[in-house]
N, C-alpha and C. Protein backbone atom coordinates (compact mmCIF):
# COMPACT_ATOMS: atom_id res chain seq x y z
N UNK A 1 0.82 -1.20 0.00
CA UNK A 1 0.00 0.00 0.00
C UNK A 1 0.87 1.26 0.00
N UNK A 2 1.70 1.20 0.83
CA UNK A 2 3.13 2.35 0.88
C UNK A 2 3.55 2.75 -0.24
N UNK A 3 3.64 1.69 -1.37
CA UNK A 3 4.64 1.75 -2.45
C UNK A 3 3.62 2.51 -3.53
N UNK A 4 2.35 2.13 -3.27
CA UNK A 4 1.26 2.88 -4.13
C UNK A 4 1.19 3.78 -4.17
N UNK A 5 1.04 4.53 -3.06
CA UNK A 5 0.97 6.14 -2.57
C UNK A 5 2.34 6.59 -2.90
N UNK A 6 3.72 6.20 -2.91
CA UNK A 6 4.43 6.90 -3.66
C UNK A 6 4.75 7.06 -4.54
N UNK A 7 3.62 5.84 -5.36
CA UNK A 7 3.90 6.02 -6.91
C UNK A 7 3.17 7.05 -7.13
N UNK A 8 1.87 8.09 -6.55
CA UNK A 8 1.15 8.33 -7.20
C UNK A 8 1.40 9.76 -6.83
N UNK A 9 2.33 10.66 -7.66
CA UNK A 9 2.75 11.66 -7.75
C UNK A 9 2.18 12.88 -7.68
N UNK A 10 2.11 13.93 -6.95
CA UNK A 10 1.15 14.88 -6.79
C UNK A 10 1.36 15.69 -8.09
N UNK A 11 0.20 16.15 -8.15
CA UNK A 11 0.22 16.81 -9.91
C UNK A 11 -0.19 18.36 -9.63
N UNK A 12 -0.02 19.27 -10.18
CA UNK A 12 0.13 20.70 -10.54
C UNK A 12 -0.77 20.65 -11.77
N UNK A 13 -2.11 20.96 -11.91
CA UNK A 13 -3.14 20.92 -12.60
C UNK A 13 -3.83 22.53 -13.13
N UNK A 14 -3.20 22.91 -14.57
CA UNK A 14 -3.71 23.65 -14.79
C UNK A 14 -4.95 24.48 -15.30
N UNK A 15 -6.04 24.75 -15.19
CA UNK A 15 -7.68 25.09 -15.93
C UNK A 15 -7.57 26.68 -15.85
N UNK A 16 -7.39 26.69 -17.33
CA UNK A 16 -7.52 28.02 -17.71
C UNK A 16 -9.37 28.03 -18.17
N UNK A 17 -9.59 29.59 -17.14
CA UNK A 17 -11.32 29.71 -17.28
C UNK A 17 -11.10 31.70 -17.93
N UNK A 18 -12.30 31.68 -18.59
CA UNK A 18 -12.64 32.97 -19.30
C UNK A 18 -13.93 33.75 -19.25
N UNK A 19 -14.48 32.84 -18.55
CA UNK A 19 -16.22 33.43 -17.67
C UNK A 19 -16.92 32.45 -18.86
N UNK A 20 -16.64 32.16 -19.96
CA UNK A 20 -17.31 31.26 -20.75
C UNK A 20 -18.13 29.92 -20.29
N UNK A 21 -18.99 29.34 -20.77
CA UNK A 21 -19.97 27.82 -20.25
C UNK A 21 -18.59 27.21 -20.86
N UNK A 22 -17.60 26.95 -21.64
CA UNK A 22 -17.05 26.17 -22.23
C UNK A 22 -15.43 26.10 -21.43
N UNK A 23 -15.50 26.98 -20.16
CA UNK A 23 -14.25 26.59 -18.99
C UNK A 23 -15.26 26.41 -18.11
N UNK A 24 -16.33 26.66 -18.02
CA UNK A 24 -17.08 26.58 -16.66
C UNK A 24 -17.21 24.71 -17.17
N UNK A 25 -17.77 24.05 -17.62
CA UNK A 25 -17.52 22.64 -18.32
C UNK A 25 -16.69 22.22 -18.14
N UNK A 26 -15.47 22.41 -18.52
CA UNK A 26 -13.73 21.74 -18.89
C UNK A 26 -13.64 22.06 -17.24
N UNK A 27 -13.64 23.05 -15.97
CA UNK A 27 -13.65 23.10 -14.85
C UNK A 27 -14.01 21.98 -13.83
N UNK A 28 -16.03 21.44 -14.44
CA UNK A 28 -16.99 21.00 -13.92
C UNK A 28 -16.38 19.42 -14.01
N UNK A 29 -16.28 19.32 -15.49
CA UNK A 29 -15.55 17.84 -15.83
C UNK A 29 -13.89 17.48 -14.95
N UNK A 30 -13.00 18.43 -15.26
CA UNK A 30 -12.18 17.90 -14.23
C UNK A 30 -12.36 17.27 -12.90
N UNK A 31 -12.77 18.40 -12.42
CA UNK A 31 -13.59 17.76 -11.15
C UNK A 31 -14.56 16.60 -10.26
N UNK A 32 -14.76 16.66 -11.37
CA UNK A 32 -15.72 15.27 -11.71
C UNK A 32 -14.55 13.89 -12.10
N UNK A 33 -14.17 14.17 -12.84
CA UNK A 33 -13.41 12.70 -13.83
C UNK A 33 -12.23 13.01 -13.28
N UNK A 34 -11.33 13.82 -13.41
CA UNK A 34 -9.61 13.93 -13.35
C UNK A 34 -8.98 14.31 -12.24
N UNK A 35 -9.85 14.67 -11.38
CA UNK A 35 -9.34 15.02 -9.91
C UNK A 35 -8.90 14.16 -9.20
N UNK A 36 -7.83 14.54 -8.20
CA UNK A 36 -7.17 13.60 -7.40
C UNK A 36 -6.66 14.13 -6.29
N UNK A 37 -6.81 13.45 -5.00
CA UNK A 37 -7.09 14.14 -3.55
C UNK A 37 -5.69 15.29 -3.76
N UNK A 38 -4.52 14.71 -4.36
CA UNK A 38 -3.13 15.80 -3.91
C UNK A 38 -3.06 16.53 -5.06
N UNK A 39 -3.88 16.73 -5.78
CA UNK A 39 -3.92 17.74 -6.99
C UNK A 39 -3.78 18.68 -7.06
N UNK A 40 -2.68 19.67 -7.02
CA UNK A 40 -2.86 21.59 -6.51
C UNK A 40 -3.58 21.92 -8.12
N UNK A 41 -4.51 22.61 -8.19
CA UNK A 41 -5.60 23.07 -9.04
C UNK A 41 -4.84 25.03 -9.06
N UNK A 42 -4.68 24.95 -10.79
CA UNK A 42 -4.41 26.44 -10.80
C UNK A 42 -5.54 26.85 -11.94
N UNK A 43 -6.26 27.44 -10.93
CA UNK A 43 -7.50 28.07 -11.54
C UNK A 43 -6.99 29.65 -12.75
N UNK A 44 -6.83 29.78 -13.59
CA UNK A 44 -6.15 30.95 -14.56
C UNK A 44 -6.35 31.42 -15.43
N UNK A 45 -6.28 33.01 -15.29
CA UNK A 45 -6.92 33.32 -16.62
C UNK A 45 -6.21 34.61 -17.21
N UNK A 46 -6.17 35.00 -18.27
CA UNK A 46 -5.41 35.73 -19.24
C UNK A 46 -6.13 36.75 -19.70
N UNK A 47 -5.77 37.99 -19.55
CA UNK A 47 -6.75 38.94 -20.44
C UNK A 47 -5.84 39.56 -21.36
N UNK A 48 -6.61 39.96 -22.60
CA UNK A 48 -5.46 40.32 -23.39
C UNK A 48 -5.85 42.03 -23.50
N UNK A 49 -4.74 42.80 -23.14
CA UNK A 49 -5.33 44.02 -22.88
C UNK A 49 -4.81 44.82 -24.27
N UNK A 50 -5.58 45.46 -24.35
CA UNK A 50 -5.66 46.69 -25.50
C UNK A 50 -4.33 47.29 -25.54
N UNK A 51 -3.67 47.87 -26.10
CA UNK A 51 -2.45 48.70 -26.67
C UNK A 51 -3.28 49.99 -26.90
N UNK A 52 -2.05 51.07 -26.68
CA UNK A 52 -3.18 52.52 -26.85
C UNK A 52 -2.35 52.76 -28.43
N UNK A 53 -3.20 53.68 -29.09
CA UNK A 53 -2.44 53.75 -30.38
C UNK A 53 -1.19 54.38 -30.24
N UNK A 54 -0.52 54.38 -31.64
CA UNK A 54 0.82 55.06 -31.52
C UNK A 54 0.89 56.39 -31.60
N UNK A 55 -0.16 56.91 -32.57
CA UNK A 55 -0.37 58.15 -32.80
C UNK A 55 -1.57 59.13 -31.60
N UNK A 56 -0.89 60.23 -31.54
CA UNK A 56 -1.60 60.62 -30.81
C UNK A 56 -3.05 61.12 -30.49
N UNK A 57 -4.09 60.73 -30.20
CA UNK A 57 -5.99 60.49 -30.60
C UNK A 57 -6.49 61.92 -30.11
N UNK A 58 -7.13 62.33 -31.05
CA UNK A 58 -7.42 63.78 -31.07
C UNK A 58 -8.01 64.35 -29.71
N UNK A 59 -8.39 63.77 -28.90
CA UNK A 59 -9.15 64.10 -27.60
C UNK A 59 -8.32 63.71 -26.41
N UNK A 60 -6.93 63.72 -26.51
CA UNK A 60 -5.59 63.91 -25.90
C UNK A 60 -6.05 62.86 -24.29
N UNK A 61 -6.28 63.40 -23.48
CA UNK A 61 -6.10 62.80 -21.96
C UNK A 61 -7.63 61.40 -21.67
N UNK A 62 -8.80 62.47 -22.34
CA UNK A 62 -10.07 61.81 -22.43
C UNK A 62 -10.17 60.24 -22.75
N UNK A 63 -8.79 60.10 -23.95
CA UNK A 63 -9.11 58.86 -24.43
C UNK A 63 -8.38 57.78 -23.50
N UNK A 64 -6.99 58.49 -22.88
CA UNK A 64 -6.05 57.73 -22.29
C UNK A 64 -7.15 57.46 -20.78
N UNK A 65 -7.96 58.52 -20.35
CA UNK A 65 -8.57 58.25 -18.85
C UNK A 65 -9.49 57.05 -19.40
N UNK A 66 -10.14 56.97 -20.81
CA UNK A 66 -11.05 56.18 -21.02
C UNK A 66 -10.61 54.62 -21.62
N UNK A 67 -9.37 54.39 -21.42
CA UNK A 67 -8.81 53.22 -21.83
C UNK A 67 -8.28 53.08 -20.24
N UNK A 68 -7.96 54.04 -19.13
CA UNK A 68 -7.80 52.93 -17.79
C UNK A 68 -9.17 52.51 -17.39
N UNK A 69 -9.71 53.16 -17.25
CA UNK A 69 -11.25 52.86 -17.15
C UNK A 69 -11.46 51.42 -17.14
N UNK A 70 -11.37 51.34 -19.25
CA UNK A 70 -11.47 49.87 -20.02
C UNK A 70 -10.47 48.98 -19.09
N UNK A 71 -9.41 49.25 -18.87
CA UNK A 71 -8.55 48.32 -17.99
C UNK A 71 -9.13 47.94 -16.53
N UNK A 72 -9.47 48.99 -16.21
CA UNK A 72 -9.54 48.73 -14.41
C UNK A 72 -10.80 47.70 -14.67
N UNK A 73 -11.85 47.87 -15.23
CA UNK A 73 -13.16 47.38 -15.57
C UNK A 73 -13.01 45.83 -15.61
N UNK A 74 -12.04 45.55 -17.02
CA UNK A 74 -11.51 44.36 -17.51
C UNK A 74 -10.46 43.24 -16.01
N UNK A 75 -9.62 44.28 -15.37
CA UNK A 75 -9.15 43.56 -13.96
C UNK A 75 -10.12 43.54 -13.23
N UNK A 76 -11.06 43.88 -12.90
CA UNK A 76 -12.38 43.96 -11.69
C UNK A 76 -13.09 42.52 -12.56
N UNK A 77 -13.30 42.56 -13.54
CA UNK A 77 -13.74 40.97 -13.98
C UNK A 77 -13.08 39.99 -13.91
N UNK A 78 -12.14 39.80 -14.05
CA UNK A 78 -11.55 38.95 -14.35
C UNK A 78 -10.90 38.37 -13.26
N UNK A 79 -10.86 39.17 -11.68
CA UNK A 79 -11.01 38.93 -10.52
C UNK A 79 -11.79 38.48 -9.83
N UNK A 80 -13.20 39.12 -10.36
CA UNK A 80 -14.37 37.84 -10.15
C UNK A 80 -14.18 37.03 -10.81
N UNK A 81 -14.31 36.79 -11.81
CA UNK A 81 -14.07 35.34 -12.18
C UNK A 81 -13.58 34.58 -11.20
N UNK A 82 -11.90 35.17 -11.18
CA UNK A 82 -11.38 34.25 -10.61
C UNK A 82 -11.91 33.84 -9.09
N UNK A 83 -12.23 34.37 -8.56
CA UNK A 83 -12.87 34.83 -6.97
C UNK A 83 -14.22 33.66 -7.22
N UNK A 84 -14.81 33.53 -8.19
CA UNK A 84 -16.23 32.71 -8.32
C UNK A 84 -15.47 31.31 -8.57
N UNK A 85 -14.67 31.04 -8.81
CA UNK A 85 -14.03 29.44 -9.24
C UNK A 85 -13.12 29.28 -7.49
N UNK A 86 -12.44 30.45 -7.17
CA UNK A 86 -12.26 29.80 -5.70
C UNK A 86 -13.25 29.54 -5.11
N UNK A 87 -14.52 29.86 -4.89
CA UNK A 87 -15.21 29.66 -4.00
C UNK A 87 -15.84 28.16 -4.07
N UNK A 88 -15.60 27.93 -5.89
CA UNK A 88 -15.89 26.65 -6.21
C UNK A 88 -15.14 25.70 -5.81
N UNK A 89 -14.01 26.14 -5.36
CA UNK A 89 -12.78 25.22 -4.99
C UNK A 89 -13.36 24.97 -3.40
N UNK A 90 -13.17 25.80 -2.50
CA UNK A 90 -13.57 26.19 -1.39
C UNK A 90 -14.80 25.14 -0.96
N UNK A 91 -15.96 25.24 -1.58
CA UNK A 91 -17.19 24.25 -1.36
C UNK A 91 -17.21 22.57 -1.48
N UNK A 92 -15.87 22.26 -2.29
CA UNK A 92 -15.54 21.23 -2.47
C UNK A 92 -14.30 20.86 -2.20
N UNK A 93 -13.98 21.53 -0.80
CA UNK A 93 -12.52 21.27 -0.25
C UNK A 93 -11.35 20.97 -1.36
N UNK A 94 -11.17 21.80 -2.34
CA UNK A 94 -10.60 21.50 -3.13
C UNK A 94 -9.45 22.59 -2.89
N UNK A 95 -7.58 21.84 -3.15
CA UNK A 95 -6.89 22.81 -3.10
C UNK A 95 -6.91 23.33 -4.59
N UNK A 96 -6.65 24.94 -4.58
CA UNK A 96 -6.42 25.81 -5.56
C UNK A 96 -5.79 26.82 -5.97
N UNK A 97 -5.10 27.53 -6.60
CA UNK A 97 -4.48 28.82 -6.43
C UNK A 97 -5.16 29.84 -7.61
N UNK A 98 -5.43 30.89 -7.82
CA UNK A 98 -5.91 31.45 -8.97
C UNK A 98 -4.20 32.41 -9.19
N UNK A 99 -4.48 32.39 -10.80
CA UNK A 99 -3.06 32.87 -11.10
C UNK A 99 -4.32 34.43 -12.21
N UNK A 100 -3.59 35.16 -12.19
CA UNK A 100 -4.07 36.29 -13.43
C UNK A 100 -2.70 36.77 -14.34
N UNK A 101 -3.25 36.73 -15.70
CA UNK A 101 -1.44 37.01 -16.32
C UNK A 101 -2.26 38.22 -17.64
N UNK A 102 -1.96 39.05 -17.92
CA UNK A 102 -2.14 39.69 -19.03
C UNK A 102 -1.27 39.09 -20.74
N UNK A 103 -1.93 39.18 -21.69
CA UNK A 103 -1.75 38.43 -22.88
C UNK A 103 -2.51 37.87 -23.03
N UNK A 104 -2.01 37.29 -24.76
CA UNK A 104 -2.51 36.18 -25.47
C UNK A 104 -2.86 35.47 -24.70
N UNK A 105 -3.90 34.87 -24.59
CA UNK A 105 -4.52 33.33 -23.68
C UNK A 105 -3.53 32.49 -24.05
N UNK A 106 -3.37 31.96 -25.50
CA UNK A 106 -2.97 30.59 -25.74
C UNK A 106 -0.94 30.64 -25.26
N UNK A 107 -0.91 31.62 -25.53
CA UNK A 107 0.56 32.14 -24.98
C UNK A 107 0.86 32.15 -23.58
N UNK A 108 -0.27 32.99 -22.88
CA UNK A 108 0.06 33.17 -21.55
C UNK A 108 -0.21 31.55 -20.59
N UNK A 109 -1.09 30.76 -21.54
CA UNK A 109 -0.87 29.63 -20.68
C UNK A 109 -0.24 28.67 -20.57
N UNK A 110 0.85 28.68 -22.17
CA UNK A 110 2.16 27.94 -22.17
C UNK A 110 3.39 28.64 -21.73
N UNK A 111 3.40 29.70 -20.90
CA UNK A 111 4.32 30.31 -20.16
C UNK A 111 4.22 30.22 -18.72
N UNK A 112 2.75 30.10 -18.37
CA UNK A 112 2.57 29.51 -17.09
C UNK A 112 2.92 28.09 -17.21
N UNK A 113 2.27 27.27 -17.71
CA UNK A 113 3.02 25.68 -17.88
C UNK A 113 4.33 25.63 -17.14
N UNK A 114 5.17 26.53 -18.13
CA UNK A 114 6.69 26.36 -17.84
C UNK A 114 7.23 26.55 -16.05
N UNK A 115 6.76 27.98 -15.68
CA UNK A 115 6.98 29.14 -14.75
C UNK A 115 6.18 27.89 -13.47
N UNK A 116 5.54 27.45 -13.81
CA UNK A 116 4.66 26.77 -12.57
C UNK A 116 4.99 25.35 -12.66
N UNK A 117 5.51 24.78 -13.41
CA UNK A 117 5.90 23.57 -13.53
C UNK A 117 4.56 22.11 -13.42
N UNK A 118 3.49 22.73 -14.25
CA UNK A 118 2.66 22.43 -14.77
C UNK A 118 3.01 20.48 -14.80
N UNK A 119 1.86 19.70 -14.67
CA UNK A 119 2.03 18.57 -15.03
C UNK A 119 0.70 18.48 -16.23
N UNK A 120 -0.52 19.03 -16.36
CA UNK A 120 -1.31 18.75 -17.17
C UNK A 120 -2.11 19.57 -17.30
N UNK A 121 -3.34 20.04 -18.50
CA UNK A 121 -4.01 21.33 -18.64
C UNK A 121 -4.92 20.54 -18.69
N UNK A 122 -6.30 21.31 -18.21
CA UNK A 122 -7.88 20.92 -18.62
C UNK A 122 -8.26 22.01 -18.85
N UNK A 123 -9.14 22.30 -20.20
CA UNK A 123 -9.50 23.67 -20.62
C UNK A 123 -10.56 22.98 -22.16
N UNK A 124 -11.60 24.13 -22.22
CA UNK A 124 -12.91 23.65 -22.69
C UNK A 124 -12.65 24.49 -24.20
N UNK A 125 -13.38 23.69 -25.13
CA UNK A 125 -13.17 23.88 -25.90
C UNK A 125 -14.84 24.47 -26.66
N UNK A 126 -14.39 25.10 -27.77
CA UNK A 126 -15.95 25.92 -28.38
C UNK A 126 -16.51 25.25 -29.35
N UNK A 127 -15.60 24.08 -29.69
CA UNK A 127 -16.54 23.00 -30.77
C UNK A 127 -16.32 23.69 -32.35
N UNK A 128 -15.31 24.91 -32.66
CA UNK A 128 -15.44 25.26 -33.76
C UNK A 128 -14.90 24.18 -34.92
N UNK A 129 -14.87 24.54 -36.14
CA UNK A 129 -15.17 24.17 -37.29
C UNK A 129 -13.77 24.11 -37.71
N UNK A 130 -12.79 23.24 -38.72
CA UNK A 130 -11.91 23.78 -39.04
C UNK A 130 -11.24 25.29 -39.74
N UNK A 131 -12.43 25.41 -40.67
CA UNK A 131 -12.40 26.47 -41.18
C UNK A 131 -12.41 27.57 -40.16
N UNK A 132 -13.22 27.69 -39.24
CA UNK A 132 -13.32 28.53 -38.11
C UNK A 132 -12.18 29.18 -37.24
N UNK A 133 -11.65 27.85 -37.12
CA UNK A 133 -10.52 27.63 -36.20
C UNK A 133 -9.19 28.41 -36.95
N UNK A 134 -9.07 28.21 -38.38
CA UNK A 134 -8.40 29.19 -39.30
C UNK A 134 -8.13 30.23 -39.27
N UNK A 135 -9.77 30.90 -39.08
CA UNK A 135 -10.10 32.32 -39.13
C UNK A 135 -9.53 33.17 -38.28
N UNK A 136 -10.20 32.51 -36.84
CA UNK A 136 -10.11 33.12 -35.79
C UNK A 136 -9.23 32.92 -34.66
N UNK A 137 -8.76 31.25 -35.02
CA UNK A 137 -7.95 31.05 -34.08
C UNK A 137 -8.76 30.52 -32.73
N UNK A 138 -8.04 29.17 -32.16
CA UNK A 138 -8.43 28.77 -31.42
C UNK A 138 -7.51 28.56 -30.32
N UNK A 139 -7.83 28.79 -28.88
CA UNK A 139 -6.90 28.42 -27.46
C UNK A 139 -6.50 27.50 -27.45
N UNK A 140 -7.32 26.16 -27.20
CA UNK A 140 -7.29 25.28 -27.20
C UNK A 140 -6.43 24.35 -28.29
N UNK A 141 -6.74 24.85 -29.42
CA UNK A 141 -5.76 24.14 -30.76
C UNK A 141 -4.12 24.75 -30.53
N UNK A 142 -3.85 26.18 -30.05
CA UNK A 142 -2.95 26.63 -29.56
C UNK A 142 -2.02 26.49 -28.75
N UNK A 143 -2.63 25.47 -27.53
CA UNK A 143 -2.37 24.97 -26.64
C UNK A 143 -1.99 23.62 -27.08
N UNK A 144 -2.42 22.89 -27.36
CA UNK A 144 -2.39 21.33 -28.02
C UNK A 144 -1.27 21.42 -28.64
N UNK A 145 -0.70 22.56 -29.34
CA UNK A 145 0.30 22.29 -30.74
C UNK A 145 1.47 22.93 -29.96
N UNK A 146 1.36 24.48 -29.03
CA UNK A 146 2.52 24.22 -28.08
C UNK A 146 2.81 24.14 -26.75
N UNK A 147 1.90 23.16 -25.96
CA UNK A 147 2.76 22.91 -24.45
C UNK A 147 3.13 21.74 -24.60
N UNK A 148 3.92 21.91 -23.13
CA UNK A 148 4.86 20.68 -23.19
C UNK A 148 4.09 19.98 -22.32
N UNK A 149 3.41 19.81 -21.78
CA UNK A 149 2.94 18.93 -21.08
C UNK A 149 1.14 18.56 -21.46
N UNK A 150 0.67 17.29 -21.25
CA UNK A 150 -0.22 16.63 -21.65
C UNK A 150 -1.73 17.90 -21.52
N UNK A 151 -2.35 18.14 -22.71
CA UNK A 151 -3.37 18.76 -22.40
C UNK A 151 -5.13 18.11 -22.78
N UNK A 152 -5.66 18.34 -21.79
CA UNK A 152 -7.00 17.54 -22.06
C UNK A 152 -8.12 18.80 -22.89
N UNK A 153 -8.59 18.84 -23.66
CA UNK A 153 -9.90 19.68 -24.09
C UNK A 153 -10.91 19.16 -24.23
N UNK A 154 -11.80 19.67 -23.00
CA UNK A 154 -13.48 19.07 -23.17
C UNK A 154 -14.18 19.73 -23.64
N UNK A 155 -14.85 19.00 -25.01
CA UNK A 155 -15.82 19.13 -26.00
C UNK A 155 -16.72 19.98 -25.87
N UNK A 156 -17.47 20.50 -26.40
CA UNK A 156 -19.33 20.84 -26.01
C UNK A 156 -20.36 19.68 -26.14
N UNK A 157 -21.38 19.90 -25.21
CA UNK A 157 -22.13 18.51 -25.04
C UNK A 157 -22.67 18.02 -26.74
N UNK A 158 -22.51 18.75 -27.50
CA UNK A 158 -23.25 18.34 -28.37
C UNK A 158 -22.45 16.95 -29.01
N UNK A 159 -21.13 17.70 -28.89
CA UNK A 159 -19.38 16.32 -29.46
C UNK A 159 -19.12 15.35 -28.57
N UNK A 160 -19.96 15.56 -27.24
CA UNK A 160 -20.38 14.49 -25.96
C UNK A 160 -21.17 13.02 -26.75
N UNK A 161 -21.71 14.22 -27.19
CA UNK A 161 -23.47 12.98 -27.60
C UNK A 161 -22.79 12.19 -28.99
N UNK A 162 -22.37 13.33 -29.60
CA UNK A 162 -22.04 12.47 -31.35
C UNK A 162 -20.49 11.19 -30.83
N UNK A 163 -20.23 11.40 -29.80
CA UNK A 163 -19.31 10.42 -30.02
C UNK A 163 -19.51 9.14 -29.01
N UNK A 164 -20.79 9.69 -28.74
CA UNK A 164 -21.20 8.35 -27.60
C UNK A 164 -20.91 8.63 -26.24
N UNK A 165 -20.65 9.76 -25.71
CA UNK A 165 -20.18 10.17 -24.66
C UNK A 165 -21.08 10.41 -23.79
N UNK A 166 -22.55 10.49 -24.12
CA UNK A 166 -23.57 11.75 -23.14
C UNK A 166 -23.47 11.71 -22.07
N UNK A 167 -22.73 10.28 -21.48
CA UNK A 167 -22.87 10.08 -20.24
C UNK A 167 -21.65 10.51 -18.88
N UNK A 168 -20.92 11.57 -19.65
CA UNK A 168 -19.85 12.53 -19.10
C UNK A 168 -20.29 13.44 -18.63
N UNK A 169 -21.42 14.12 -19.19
CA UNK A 169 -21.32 15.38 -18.46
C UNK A 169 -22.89 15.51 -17.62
């Protein structure tokens, strides 16, 4: 029994959430399926903040007071967020840390990987289209192609049902 428990390595578990149903899911499902009592859970999320232009915008101070504004606004969310997933942690004695990083999502969460020494990602995916995914670019496909460590993406229920799954979520 000894030898079991030290095989079974405590893991550094990363879930990047965005206020979206599709981390609130990839969150719900970990928890459910992939959790494990010594699991440190890093609840995280990325905002990618605006750049002010280069040139200078005809309404001089107005625009710069009205882009901290946009900022302070954008950190006051994204603090709840994070603040609403601890509490989720919290209700389900779950350990957690919330991390906040400014940037690219799909960037900022293969830099945390590294910096935190990440063993695995769970993060939800929007079910887009290939073509879609082209367009606009996807986190999740972003993530898959560069971290180094194993990443899980849970579906939308609908890619639940078509693959025989319904009974996951």
């Amino acid at each position: 029994m000894a030898k079991q428990q030290e095989d079974v390595k405590k893991r550094t578990v990363l879930v990047p959430v965005d206020g979206s149903e599709h981390s609130e899911r990839a969150f719900d499902w970990y928890t459910k399926n992939f959790y494990r009592k010594d699991d440190e859970i890093l609840v995280f999320h990325a905002a990618e903040v605006p750049s002010l232009p280069a040139t200078p915008y005809p309404y001089g101070f107005e625009f710069t007071d009205g882009w901290k504004k946009h900022l302070e606004e954008s950190d006051q969310k994204a603090r709840t967020l994070l603040e609403s997933y601890y509490k989720k942690c919290q209700e389900s004695n779950l350990k957690c840390r919330l991390i906040k990083e400014n940037g690219a999502p799909g960037e900022a969460v293969c830099k945390v990987i590294k910096e935190r020494k990440v063993d695995h990602v769970v993060m939800g995916s929007r079910g887009l289209g290939t073509v879609s995914r082209a367009l606009v670019g996807s986190v999740s496909d972003y993530c898959l192609h560069h971290s180094s460590v194993p990443v899980s993406v849970v579906p939308p229920p609908d890619r639940f049902e078509h693959h025989g799954f319904a009974n996951l979520h």
